[in-house]
Structures are given as C-alpha cells and as structure tokens.
C-alpha atoms as a PDB file:
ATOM      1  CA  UNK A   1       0.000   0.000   0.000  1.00  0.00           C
ATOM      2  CA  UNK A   2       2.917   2.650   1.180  1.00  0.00           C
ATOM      3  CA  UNK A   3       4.518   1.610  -2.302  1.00  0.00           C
ATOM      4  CA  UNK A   4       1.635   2.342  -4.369  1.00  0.00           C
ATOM      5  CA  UNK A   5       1.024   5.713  -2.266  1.00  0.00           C
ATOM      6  CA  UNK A   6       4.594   7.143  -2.883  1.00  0.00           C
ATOM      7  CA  UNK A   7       4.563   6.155  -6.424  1.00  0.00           C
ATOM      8  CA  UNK A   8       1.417   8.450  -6.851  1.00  0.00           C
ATOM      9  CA  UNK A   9       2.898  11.031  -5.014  1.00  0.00           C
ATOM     10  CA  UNK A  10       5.841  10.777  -7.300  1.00  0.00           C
ATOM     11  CA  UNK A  11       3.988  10.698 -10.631  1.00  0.00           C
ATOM     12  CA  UNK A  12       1.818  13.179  -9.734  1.00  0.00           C
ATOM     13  CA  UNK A  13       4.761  15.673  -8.783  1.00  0.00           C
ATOM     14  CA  UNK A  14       5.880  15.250 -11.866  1.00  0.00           C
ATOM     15  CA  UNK A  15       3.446  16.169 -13.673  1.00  0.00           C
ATOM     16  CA  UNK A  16       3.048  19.274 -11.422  1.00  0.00           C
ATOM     17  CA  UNK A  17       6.876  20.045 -12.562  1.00  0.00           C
ATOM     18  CA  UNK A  18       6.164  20.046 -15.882  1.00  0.00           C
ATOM     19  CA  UNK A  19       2.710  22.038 -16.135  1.00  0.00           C
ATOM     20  CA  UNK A  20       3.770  24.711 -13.809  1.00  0.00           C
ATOM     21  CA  UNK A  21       7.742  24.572 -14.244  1.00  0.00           C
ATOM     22  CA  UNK A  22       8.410  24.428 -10.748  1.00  0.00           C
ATOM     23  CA  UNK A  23      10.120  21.149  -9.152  1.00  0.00           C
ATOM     24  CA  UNK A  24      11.418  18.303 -11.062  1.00  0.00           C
ATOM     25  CA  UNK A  25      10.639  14.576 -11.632  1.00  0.00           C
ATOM     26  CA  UNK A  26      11.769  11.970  -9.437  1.00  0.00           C
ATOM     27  CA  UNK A  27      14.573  10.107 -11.060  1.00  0.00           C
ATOM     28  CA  UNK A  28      14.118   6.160 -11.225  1.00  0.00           C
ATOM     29  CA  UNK A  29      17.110   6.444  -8.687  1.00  0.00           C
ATOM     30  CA  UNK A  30      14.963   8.676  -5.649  1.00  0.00           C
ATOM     31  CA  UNK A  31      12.090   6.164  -6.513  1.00  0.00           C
ATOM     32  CA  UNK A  32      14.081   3.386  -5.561  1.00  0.00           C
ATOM     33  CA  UNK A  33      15.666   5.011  -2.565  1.00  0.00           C
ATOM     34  CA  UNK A  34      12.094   5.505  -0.804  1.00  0.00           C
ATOM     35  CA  UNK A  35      10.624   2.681  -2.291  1.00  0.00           C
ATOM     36  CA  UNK A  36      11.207   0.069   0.660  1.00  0.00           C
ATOM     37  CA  UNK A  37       9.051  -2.112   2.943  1.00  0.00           C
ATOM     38  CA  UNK A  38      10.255  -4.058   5.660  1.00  0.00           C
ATOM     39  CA  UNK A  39       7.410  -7.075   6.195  1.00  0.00           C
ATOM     40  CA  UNK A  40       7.137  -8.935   9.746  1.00  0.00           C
ATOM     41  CA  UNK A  41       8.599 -11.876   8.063  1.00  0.00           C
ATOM     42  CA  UNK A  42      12.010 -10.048   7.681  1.00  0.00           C
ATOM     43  CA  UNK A  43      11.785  -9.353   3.819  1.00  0.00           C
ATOM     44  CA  UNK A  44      12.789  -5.515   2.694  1.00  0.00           C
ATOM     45  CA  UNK A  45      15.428  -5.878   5.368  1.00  0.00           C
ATOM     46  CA  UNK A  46      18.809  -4.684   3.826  1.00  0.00           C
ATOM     47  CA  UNK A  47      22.020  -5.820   4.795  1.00  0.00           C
ATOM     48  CA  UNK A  48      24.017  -4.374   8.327  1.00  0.00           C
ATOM     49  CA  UNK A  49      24.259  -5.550  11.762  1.00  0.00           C
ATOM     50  CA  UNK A  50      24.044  -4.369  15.254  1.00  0.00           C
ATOM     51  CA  UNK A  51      24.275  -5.007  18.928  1.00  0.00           C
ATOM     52  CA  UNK A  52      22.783  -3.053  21.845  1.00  0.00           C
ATOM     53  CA  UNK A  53      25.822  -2.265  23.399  1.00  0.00           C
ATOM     54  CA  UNK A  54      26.759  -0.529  20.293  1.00  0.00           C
ATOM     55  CA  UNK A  55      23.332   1.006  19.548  1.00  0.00           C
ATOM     56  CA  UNK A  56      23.412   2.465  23.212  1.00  0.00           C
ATOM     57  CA  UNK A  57      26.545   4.574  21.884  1.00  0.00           C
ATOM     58  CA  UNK A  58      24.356   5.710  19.005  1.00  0.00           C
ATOM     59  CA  UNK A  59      21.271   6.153  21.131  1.00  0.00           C
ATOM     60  CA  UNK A  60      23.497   8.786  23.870  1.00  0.00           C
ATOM     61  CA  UNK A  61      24.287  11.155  20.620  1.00  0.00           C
ATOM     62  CA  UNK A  62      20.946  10.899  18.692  1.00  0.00           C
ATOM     63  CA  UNK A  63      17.602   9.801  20.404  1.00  0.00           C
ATOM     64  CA  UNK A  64      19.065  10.458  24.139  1.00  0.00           C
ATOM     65  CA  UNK A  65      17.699  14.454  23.871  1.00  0.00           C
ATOM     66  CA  UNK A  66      14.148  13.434  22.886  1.00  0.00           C
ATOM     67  CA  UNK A  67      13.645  10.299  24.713  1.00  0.00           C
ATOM     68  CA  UNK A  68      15.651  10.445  27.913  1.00  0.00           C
ATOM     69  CA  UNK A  69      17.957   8.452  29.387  1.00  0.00           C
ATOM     70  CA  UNK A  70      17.342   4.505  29.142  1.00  0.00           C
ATOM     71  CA  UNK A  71      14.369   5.294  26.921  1.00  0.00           C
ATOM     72  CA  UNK A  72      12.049   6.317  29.802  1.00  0.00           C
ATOM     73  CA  UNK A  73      10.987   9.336  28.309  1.00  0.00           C
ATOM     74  CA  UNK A  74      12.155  13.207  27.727  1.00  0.00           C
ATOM     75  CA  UNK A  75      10.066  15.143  25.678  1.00  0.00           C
ATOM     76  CA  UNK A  76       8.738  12.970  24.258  1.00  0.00           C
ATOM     77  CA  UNK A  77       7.307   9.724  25.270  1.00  0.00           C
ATOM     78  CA  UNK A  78       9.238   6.601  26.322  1.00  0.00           C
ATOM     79  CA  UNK A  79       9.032   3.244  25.009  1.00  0.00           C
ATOM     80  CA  UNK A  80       9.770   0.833  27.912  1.00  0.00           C
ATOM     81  CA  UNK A  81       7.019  -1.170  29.149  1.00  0.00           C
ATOM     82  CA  UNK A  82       5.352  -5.009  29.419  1.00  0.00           C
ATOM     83  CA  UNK A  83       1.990  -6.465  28.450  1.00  0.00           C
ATOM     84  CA  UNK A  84       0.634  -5.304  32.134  1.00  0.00           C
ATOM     85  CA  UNK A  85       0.905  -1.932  30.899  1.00  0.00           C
ATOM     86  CA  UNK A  86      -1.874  -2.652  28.066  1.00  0.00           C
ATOM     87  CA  UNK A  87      -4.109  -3.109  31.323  1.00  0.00           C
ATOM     88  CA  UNK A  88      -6.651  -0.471  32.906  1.00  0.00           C
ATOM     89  CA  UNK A  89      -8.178   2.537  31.726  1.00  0.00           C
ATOM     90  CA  UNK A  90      -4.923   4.332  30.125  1.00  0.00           C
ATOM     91  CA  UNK A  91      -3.251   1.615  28.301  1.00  0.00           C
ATOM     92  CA  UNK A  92       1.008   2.678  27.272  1.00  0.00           C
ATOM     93  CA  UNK A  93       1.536   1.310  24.238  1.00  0.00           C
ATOM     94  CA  UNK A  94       5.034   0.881  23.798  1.00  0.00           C
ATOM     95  CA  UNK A  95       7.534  -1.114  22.227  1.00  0.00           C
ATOM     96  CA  UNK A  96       8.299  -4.206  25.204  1.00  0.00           C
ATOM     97  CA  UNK A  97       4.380  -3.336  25.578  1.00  0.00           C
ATOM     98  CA  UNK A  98       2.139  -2.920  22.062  1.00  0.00           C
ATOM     99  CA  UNK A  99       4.548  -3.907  19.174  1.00  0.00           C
ATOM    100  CA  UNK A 100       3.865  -7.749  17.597  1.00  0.00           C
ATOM    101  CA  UNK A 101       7.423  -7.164  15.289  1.00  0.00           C
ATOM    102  CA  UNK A 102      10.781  -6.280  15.714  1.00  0.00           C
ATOM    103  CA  UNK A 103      11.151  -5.373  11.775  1.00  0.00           C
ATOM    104  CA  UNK A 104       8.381  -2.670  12.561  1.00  0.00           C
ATOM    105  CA  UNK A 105      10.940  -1.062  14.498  1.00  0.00           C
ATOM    106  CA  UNK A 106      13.689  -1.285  12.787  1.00  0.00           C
ATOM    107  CA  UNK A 107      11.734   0.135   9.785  1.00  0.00           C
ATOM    108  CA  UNK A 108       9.707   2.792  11.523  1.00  0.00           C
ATOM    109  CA  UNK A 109      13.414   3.713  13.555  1.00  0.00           C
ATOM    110  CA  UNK A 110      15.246   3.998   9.443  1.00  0.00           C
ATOM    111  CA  UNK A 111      11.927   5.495   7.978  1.00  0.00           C
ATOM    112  CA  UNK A 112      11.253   8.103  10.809  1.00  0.00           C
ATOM    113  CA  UNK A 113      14.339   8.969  13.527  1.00  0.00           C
ATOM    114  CA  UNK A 114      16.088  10.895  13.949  1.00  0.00           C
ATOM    115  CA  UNK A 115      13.039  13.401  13.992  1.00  0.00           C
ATOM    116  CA  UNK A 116      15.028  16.012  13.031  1.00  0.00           C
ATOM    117  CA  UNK A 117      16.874  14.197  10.761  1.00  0.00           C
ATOM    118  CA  UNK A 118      14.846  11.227   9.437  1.00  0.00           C
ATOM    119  CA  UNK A 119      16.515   8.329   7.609  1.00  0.00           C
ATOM    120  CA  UNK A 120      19.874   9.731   8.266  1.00  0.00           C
ATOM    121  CA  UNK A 121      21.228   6.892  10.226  1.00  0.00           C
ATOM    122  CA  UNK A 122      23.120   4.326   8.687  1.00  0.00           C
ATOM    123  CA  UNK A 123      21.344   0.274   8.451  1.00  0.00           C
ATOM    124  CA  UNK A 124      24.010  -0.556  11.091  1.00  0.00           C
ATOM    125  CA  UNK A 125      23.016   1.789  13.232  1.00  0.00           C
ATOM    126  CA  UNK A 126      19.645   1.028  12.837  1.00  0.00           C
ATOM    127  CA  UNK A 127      20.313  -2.458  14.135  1.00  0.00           C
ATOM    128  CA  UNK A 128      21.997  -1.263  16.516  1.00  0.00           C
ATOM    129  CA  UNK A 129      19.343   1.331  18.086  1.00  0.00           C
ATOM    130  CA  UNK A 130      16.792  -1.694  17.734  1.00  0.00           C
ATOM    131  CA  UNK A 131      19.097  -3.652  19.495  1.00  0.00           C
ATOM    132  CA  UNK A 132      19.066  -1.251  22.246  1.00  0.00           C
ATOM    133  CA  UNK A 133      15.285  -0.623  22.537  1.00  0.00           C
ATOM    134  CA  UNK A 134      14.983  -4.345  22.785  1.00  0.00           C
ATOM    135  CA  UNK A 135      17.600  -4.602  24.918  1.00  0.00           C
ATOM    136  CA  UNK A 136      16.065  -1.996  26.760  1.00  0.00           C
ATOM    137  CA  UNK A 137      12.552  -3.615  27.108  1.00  0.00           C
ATOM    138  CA  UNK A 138      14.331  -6.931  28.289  1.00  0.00           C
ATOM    139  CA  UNK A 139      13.357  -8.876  24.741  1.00  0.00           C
ATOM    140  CA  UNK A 140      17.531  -9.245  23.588  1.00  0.00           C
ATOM    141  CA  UNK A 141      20.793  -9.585  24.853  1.00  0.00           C
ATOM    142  CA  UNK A 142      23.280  -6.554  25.123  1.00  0.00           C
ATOM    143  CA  UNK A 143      25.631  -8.342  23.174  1.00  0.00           C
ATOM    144  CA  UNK A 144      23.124 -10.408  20.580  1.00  0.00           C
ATOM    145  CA  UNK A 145      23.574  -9.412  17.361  1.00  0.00           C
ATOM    146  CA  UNK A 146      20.418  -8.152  14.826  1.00  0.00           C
ATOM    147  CA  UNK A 147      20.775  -8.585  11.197  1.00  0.00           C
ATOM    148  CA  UNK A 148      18.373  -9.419   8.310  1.00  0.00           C
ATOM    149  CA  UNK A 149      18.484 -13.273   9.531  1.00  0.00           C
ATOM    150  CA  UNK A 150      17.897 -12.888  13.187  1.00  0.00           C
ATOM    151  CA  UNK A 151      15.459  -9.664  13.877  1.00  0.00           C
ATOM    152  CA  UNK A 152      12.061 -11.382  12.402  1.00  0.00           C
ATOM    153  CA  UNK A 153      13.437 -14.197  14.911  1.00  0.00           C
ATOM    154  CA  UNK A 154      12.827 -11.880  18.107  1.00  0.00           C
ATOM    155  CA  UNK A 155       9.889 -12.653  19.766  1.00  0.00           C
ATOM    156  CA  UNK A 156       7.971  -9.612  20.779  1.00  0.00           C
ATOM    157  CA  UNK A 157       6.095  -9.830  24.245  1.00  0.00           C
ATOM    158  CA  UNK A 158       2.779  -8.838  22.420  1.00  0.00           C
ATOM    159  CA  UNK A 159       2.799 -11.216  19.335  1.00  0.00           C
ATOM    160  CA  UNK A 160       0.309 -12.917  19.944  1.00  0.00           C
ATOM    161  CA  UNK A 161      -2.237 -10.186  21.745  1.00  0.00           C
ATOM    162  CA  UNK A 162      -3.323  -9.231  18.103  1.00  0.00           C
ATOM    163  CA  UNK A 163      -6.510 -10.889  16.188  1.00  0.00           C
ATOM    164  CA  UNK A 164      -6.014 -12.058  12.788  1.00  0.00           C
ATOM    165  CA  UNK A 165      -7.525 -10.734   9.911  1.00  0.00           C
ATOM    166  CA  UNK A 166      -9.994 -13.148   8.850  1.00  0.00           C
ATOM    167  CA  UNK A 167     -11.227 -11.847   5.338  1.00  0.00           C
ATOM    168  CA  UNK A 168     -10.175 -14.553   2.978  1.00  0.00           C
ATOM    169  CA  UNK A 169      -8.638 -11.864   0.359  1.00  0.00           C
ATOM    170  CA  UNK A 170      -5.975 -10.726   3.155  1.00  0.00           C
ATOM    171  CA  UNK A 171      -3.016 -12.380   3.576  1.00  0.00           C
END
C-alpha cells in the first residue's frame, strides 16, 4: 500500500513540474531510494548488523535528547514497558508493551528517527538502536547481534495479543 502511495505522489509531482515549471521529476534512482518495505517476516530488510551495546553509543548522541535516558521518556514519550501496561483505563503502548514485530521497528526507527533528521542513520546503526530498545525492554541480549536473519526471529512480548484478519482476500 505505502509503495503504491509514494509512487502516486511521485507521478503526480511530476506532472506538477512540468505544467507549472516548478520542481522536477523523481529520477528512477529517488524512486528506488524511498521505495522500501520491511514485512514482519524479515523481507525488505537490507544488509548491516548491530548489537545493543553498540546502539546504546548511538542512542546517547541521537535519540538520548528526545527520549531520555534509558528510553524512559524526555520530551517525548518513552518506550519501555510489558503487556501489564496494556491493562486499565490508560493503556502505554510501547515497544516491550504494544509492538507484535521487531522489523516494525527497525523500519519505523530507518523510515522516521532521527526526527530532526529522518533516515539519516546508517542500516548498522539502525540495528543497533533496535538492538538497544529491545535490549532496553528486556526482549535481547546486550551483546546479541540483529541482522536481516535474526530480527524477524525476536519474539515480541505482544505477538500474539493481536486478532487475525480473517477476510479470505488478506493475507
């Protein structure tokens, strides 16, 4: 779906280009650059590696000022937590909480974070700052190494708290 929606968004901005002049069309090059999607299953994910001790390095110089120390929160909101917390009348939703995958993190950490700087980090720092969210949220080792064979591997606490889709033309 997120494929289809950015290649719309590309056609159609070139077209804008060319009947008002302004902009340009997206080379087949910045079409394939954005055009990725990281499935539960593991497939999308590119090639790198990372432990937690190394993404807490990472973490100290580029999420630290947003999301505190250990991940517990700064300004904005932390994402430590167990099932329990899905409990009573204000649910937390966070990633040792709410999140069936680990590849949703990795991809929504390369897709989205830095905030100020989205998609800047490189894929083994990516692996790395998963790492250390898992790490974090007592789901990996600090030493265990994510890669494109072990992350769909990682159990998430909440896997199975989701219902499936039962419509016969979903997969």
């Amino acid at each position: 779906m997120f494929r289809i929606a950015l290649l719309c968004l590309l056609a159609a901005t070139g077209l804008f280009a060319q009947k008002f002049g302004v902009g340009k069309a997206a080379s087949p090059d910045e079409i394939a650059a954005l055009d990725i999607a990281v499935s539960p299953d593991g497939k999308g994910l590119p090639p790198g590696q990372g432990t937690a001790a190394e993404g807490a390095k990472v973490y100290e110089t580029q999420c630290r000022e947003c999301h505190g120390p250990e991940g517990k929160g700064g300004d904005e909101t932390g994402f430590i937590g167990t099932p329990a917390d899905l409990k009573g009348d204000k649910p937390k939703k966070t990633v040792g909480s709410y999140w069936p995958y680990a590849t949703t993190l990795w991809d929504y950490i390369n897709r989205a974070m830095p905030f100020v700087r989205p998609g800047t980090l490189t894929d083994d720092q990516v692996y790395s700052v998963t790492a250390y969210i898992l790490h974090l949220n007592g789901i990996v080792g600090e030493n265990d190494t994510l890669n494109a064979e072990t992350l769909p591997k990682v159990e998430m606490p909440n896997r199975n708290g989701f219902v499936p889709d039962p419509r016969p033309d979903v997969k």
